[in-house]
Structures are given as C-alpha cells and as structure tokens.
C-alpha atoms as a PDB file:
ATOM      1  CA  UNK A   1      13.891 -38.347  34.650  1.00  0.00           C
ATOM      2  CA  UNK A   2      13.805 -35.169  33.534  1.00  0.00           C
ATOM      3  CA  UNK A   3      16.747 -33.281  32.090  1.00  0.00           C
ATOM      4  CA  UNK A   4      17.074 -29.312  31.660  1.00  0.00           C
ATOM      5  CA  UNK A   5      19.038 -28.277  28.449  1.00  0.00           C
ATOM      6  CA  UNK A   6      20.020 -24.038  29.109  1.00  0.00           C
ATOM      7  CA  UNK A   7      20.331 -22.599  24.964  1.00  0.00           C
ATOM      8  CA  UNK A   8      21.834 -19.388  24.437  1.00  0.00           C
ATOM      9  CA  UNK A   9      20.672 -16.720  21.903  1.00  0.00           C
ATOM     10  CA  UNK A  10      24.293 -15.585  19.959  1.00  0.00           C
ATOM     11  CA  UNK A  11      25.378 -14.512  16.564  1.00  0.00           C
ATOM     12  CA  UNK A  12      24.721 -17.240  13.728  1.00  0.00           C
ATOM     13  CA  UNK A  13      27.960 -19.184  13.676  1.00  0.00           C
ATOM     14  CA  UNK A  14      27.878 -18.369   9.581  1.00  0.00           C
ATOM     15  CA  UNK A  15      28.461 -14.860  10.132  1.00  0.00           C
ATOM     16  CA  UNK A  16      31.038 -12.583  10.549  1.00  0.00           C
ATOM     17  CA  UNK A  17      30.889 -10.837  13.672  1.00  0.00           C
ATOM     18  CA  UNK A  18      31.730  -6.868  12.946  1.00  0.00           C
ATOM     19  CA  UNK A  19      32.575  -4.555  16.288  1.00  0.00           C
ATOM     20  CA  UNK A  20      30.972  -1.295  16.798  1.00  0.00           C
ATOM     21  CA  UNK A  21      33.190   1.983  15.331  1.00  0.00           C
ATOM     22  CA  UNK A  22      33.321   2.329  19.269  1.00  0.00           C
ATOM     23  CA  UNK A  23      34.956  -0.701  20.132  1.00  0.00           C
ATOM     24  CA  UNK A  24      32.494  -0.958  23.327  1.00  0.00           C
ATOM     25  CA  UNK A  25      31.261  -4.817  21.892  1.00  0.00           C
ATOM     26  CA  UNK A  26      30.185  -6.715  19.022  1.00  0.00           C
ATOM     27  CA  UNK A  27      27.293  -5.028  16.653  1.00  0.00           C
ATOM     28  CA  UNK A  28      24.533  -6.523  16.787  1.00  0.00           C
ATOM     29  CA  UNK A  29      22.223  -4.752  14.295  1.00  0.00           C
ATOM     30  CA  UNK A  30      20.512  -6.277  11.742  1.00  0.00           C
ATOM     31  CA  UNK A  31      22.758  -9.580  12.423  1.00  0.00           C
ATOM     32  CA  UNK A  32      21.231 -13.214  12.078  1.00  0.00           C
ATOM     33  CA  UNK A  33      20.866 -14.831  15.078  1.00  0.00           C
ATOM     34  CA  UNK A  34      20.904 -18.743  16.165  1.00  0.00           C
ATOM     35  CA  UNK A  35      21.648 -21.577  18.672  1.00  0.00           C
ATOM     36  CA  UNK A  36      24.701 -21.282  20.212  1.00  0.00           C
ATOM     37  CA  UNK A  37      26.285 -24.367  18.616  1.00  0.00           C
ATOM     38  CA  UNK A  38      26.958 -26.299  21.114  1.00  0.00           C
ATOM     39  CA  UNK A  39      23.517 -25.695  23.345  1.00  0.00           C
ATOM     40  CA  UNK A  40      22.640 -27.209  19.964  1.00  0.00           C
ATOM     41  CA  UNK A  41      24.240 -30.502  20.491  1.00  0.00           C
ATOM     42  CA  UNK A  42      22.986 -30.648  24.325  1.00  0.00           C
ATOM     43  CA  UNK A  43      19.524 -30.244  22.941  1.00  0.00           C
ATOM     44  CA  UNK A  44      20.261 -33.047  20.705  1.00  0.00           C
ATOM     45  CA  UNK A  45      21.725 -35.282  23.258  1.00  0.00           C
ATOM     46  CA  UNK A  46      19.005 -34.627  25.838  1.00  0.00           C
ATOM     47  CA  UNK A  47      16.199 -36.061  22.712  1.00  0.00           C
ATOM     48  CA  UNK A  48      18.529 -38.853  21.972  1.00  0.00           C
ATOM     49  CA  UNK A  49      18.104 -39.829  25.362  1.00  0.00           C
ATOM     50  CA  UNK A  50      14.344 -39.230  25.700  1.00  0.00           C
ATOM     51  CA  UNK A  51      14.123 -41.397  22.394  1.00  0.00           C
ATOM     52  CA  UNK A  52      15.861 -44.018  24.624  1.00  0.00           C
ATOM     53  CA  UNK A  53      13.746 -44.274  27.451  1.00  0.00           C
ATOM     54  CA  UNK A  54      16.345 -42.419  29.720  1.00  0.00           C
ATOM     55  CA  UNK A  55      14.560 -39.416  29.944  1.00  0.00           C
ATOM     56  CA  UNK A  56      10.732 -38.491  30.030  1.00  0.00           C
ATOM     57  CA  UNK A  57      10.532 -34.576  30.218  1.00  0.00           C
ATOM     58  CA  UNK A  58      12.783 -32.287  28.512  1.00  0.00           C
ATOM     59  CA  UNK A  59      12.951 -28.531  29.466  1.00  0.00           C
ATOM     60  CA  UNK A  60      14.139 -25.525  27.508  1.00  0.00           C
ATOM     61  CA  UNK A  61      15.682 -22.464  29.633  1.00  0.00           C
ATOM     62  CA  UNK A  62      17.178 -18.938  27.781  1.00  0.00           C
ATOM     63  CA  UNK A  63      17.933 -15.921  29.477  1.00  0.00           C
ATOM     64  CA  UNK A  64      18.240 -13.200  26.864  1.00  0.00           C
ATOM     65  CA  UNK A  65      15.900 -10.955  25.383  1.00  0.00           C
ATOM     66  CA  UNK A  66      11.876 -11.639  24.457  1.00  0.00           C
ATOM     67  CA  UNK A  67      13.435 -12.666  20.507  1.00  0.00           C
ATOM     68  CA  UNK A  68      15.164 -15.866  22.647  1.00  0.00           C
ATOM     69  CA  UNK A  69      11.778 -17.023  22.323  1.00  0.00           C
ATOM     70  CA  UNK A  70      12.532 -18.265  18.412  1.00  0.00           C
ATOM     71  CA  UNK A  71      16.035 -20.081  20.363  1.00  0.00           C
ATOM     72  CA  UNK A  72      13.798 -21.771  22.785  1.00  0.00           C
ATOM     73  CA  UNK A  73      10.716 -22.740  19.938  1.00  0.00           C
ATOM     74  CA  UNK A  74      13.997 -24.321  17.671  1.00  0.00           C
ATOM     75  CA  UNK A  75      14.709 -26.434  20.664  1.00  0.00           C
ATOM     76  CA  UNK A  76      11.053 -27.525  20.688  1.00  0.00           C
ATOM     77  CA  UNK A  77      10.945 -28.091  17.048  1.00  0.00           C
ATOM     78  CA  UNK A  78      14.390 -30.289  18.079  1.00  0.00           C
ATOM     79  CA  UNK A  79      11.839 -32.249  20.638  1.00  0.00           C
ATOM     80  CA  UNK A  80      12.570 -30.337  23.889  1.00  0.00           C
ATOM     81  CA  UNK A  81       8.812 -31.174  25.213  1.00  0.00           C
ATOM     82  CA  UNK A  82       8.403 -26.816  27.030  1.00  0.00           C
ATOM     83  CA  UNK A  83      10.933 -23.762  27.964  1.00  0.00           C
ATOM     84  CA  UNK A  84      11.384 -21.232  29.772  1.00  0.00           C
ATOM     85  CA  UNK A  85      12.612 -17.310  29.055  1.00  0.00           C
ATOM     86  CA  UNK A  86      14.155 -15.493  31.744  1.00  0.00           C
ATOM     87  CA  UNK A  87      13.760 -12.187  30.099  1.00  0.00           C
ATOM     88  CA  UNK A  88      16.274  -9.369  30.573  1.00  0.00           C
ATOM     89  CA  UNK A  89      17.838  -6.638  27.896  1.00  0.00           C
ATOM     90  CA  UNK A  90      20.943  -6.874  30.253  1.00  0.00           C
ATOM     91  CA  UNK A  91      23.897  -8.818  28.991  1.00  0.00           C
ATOM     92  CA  UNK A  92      24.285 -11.842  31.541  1.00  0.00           C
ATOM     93  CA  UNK A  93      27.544 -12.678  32.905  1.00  0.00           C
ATOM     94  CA  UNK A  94      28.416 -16.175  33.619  1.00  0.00           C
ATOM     95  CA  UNK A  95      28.720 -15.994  37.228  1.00  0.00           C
ATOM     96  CA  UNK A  96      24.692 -14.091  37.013  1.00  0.00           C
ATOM     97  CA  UNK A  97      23.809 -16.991  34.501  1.00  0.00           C
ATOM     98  CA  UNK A  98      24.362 -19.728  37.075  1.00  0.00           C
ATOM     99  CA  UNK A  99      22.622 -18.250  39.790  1.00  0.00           C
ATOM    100  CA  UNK A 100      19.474 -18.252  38.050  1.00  0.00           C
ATOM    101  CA  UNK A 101      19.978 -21.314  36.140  1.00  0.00           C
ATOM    102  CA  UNK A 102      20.284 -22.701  40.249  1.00  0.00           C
ATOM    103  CA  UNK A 103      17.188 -20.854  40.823  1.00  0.00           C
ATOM    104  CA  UNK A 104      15.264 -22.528  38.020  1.00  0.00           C
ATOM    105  CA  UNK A 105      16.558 -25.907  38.744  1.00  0.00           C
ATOM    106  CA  UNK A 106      15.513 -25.653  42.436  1.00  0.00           C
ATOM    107  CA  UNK A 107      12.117 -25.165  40.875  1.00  0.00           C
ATOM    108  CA  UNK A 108      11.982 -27.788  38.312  1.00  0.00           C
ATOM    109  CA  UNK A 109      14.458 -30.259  40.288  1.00  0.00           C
ATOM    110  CA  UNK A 110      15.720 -32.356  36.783  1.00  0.00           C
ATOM    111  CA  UNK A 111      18.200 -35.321  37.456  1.00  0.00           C
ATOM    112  CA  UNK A 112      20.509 -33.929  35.047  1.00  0.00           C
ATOM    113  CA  UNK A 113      22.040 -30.699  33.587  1.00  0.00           C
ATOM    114  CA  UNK A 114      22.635 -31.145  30.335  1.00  0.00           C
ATOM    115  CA  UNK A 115      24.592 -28.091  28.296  1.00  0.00           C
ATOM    116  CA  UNK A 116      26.848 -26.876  26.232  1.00  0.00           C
ATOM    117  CA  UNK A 117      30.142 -26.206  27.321  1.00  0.00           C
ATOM    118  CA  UNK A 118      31.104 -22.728  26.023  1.00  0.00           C
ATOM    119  CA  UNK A 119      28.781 -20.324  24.013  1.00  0.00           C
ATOM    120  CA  UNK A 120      31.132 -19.109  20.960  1.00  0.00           C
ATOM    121  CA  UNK A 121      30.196 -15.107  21.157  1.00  0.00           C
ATOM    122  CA  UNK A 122      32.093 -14.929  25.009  1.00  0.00           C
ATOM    123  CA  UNK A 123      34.338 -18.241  24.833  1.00  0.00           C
ATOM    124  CA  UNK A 124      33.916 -18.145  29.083  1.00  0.00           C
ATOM    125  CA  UNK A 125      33.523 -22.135  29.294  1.00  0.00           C
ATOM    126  CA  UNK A 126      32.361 -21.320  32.923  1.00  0.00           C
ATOM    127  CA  UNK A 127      28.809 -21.363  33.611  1.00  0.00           C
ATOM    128  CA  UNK A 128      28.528 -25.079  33.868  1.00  0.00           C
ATOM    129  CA  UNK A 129      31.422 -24.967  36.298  1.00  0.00           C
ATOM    130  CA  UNK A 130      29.969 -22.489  38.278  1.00  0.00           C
ATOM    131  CA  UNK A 131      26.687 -24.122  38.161  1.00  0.00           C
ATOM    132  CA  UNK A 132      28.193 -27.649  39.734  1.00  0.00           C
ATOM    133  CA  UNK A 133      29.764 -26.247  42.829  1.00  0.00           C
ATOM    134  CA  UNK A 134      26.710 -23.557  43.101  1.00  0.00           C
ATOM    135  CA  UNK A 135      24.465 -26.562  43.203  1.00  0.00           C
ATOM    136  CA  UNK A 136      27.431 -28.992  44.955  1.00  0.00           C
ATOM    137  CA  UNK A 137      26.308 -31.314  42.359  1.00  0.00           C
ATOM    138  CA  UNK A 138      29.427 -33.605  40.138  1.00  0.00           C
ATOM    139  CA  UNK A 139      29.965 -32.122  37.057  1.00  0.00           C
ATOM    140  CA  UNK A 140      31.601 -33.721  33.878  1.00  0.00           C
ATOM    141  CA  UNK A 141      33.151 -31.322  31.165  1.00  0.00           C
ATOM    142  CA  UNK A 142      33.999 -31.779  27.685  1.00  0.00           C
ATOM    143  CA  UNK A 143      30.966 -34.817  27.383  1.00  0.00           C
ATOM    144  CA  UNK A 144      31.871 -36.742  24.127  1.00  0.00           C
ATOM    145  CA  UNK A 145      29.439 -40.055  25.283  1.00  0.00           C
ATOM    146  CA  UNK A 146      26.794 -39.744  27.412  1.00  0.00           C
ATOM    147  CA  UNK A 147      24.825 -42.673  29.048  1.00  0.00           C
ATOM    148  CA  UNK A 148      22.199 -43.136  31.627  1.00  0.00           C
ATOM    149  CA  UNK A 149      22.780 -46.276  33.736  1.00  0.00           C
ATOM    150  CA  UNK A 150      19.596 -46.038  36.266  1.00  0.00           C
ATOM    151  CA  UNK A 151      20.886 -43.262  39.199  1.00  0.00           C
ATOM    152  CA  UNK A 152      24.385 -42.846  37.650  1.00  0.00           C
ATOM    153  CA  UNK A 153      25.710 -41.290  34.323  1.00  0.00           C
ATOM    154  CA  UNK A 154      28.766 -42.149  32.350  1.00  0.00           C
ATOM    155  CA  UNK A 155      30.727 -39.382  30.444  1.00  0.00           C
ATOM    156  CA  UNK A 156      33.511 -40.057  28.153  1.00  0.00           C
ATOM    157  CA  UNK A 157      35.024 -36.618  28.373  1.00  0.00           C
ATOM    158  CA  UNK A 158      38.049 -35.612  26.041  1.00  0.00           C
ATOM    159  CA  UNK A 159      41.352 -34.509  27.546  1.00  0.00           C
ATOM    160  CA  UNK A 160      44.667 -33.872  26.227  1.00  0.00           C
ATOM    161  CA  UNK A 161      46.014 -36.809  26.510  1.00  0.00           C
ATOM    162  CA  UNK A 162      42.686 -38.943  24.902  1.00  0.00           C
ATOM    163  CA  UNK A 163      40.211 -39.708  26.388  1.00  0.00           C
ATOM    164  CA  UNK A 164      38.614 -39.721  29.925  1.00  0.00           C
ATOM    165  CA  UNK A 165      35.712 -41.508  31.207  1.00  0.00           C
ATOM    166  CA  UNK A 166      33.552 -40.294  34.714  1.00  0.00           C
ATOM    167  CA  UNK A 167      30.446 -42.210  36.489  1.00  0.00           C
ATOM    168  CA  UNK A 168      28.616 -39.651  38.294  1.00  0.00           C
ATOM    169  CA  UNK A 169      25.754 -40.312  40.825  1.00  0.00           C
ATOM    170  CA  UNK A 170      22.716 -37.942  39.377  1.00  0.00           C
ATOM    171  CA  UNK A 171      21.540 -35.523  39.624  1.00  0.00           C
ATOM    172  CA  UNK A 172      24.567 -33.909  37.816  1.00  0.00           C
ATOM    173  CA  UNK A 173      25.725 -31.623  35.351  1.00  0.00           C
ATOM    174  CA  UNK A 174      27.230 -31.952  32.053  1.00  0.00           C
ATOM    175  CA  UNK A 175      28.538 -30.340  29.360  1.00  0.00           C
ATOM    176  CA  UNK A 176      28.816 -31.310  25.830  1.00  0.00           C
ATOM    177  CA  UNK A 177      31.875 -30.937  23.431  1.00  0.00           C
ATOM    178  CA  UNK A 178      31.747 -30.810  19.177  1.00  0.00           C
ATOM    179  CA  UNK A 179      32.041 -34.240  18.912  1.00  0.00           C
ATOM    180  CA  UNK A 180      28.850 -35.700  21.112  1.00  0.00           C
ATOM    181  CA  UNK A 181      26.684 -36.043  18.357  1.00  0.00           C
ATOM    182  CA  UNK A 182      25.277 -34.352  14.906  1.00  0.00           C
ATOM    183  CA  UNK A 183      22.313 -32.249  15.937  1.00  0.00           C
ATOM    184  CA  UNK A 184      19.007 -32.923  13.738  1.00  0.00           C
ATOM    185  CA  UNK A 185      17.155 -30.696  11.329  1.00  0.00           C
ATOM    186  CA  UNK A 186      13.814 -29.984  13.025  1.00  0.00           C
ATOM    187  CA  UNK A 187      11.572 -31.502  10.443  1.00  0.00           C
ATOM    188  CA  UNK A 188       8.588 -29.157   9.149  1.00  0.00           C
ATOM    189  CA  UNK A 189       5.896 -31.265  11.204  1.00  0.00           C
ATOM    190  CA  UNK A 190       8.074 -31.129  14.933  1.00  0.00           C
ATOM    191  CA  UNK A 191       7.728 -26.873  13.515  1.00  0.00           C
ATOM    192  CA  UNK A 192       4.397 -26.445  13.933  1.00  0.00           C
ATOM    193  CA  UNK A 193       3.628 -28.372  17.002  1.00  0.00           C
ATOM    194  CA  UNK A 194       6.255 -26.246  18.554  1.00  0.00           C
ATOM    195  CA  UNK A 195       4.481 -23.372  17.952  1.00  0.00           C
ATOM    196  CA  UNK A 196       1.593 -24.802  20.425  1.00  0.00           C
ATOM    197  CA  UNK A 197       4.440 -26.085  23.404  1.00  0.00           C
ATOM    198  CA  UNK A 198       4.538 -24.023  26.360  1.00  0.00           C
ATOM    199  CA  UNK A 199       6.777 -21.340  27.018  1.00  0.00           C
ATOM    200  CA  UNK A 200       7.280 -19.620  30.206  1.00  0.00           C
ATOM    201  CA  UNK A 201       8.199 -16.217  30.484  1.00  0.00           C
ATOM    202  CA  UNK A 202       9.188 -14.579  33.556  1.00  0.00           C
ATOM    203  CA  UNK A 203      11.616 -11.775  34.787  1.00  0.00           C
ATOM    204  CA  UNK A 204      14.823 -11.915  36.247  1.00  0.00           C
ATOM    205  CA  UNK A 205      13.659 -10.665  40.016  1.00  0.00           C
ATOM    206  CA  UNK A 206      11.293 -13.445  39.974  1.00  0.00           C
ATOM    207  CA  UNK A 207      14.036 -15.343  41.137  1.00  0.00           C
ATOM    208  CA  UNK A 208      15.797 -12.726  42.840  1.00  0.00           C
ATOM    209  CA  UNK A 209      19.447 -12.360  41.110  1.00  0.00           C
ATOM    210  CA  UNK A 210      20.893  -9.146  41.156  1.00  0.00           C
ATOM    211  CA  UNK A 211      22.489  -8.436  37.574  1.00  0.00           C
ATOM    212  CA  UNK A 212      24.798  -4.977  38.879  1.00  0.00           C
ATOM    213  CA  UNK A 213      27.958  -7.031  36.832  1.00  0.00           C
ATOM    214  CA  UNK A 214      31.451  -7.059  38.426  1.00  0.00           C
ATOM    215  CA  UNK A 215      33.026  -7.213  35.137  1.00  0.00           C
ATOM    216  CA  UNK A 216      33.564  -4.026  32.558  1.00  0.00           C
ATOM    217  CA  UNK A 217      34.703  -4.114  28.879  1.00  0.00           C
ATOM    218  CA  UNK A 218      37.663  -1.784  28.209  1.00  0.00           C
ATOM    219  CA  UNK A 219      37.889  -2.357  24.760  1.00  0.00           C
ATOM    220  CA  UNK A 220      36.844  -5.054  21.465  1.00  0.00           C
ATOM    221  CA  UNK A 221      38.892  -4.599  18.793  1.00  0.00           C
ATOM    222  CA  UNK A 222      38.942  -6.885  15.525  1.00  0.00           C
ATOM    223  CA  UNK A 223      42.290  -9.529  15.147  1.00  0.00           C
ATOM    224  CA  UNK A 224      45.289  -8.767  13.607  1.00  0.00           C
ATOM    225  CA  UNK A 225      45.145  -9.278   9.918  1.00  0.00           C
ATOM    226  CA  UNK A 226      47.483 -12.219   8.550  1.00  0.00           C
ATOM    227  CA  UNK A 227      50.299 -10.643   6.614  1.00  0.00           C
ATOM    228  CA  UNK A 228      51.633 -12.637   3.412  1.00  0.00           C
ATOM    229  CA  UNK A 229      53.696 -16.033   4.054  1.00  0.00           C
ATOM    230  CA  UNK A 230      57.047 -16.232   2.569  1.00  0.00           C
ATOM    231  CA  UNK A 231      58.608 -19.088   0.693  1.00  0.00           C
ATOM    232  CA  UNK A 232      61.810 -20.649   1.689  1.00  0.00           C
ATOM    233  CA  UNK A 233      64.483 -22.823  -0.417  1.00  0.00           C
ATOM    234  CA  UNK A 234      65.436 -25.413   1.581  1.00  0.00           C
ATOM    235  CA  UNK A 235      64.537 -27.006   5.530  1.00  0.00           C
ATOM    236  CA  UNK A 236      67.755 -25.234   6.735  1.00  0.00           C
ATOM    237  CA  UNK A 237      66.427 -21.702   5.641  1.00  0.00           C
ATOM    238  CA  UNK A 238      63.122 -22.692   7.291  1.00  0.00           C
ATOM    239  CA  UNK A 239      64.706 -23.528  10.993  1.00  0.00           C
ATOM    240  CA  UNK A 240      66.797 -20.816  10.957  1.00  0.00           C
ATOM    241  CA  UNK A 241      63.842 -18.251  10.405  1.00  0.00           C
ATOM    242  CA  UNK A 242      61.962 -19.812  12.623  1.00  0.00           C
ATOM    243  CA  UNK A 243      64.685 -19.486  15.111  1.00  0.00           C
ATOM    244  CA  UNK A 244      65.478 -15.802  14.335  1.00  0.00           C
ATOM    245  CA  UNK A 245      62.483 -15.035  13.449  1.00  0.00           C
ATOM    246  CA  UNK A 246      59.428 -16.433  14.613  1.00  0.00           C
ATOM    247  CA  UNK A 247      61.249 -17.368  17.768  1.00  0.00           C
ATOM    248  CA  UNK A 248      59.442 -20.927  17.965  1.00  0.00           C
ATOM    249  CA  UNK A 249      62.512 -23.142  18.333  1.00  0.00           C
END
C-alpha cells in the first residue's frame, strides 16, 4: 500500500512569531523554519507503518516555496522513500490546498491519506476535511492509534468525552493528533541518503488549480498582554470576584 503524508513548511514551533509593523501577517524574515509539528507525527506514523509491513511506498507532498524542499528532504531523512513540491510564492488557502492535494492523489492513487490535522501558523484544522468529501473518501480526525487491518483501518480518535474508535474501508484519510506517537530524530546516515531520494518539482497549473483566494486578511495584531494576578484572603473573596469581576460564575 502506499500512503501519502502532505508536510507543511511554517515557523519553527521554538520561535516567537513577531507581526509585521503593518499588521498585514506574520514576518517572516530571517525566521527559522521547520515541520509543521504535527505533519511531523504523520510522517512518523506513515514509517511506523512501513516498518510494519503495512505500507510499502511512502510519498512526501509540500506546496510552498522552492526552500520546502529542506521540509520534504527532513521527511526523507524520517524514511518517507520520495516527495513532491508543488511550488508557488502564493500563500495557499485550505480550500486551494485540497484541490491539489486531490489532484496529486488522483495521480499517485495511495490507499491512505495520512496528515496532520492542523498546521500551527493558520490553526484552520480543515484541509483534511475538505480533502475527504473532495475525494468522497471516509475520513477519521483527531487519529491517536492507527492500524492497518488488510482493506480497512482502525482510528482511535480523541473526543471530548474520551475516546472514539472508527474502522474505515481504505482508501481513506486521516489525520493525526499530539498524542499518536513521538516522531524520530533522523539519524546522520537516513541524512545523506536523503539527499540522493527523488524529489519532484512541478508548478501549481500543472494540475490546474486556480489560487485567485476568496479570503482577505484585515488585520494581525499580537495578543493582549497578561496584566498582574492579584492575591485574595480567603475562598469567599475569590467567588465573589470572580462573580463581579471576572464574570465566570
């Protein structure tokens, strides 16, 4: 079987993101860039299950500029066995991400989607969504246990009340939560050899996506700082500010 893992290209998850004097986005000069975190763990699922005998091909896709190349070659250093760049300057939106993610999958036709499910610099948790009904394949969200049982897959997803678990009939796709596994250090060996895997690059009209946007950013501004706690004497002076003040109870 052979499973495609999509990786995004976003600020390291060590660094503090600082927004332009503009407030038009996020500034991205001179910034470290990784993994998204939790494309990380799908890459690292989708090798556990290679290492198993589930899976005998793993593919690497990016969309993002020609430096996602170094996100796709860490995935390949992970044991990803090739990738593929969709190259574009343009800042994909999720909607635009599935479409050619569907285009690329009717190419390569994996049994299973594996991904993560949110990328931490827009938060949108929606491509994989998007994806499933796009491809009107079954999805499973929130993956915390994956396994391969011959044509089917079993997710143990998390919800808010515990635990969930899905069989889906494959192909599929999945996304993977924090708590799915501890991704690997690419070891100094699995480096080099990734320098010599494959990596395809093509262009977005290759697959013929149109990437005009529908949505427009008015404004990124940094949180609220946190203003100083104050100490209380006793439980009763504590639920009657939160009362009057806070307004939680």
């Amino acid at each position: 079987m052979k499973v495609l893992v999509p990786v995004k290209r976003v600020i390291d998850s060590n660094v503090k993101a600082r927004v332009r004097p503009d407030q038009t986005g996020v500034d991205l000069a001179n910034v470290k860039m990784s993994m998204n975190p939790f494309c990380e763990i799908a890459v690292e699922e989708a090798v556990r299950l290679k290492e198993k005998g589930a899976a005998d091909e793993i593919v690497v896709v990016s969309i993002g500029p020609i430096q996602a190349q170094e996100t796709i070659r860490t995935a390949l250093a992970m044991g990803a066995d090739r990738g593929v760049l969709i190259q574009t300057d343009v800042d994909v939106e999720p909607l635009e991400v599935a479409k050619l993610l569907k285009a690329v999958i009717e190419k390569e036709a994996p049994g299973l989607v594996l991904m993560g499910k949110q990328a931490i610099d827009g938060d949108n948790n929606a491509v994989g969504q998007m994806l499933s009904a796009l491809l009107d394949w079954p999805q499973a969200t929130f993956a915390s246990k994956v396994e391969i049982d011959g044509s089917k897959v079993k997710v143990t997803r998390e919800v808010d009340g515990g635990l969930q678990t899905l069989e889906l009939d494959l192909p599929a796709v999945v996304t993977a939560d924090l708590r799915l596994n501890e991704p690997r250090y690419a070891s100094l060996p699995n480096i080099m050899k990734a320098k010599k895997k494959i990596i395809d690059i093509t262009a977005v009209a290759d697959y013929g996506v149109d990437l005009a946007g529908h949505l427009k950013v008015l404004k990124v501004t940094d949180p609220p700082k946190r203003t100083a706690g104050v100490k209380v004497e006793n439980a009763a002076e504590l639920v009657a500010k939160l009362k009057t003040e806070a307004g939680v109870i």
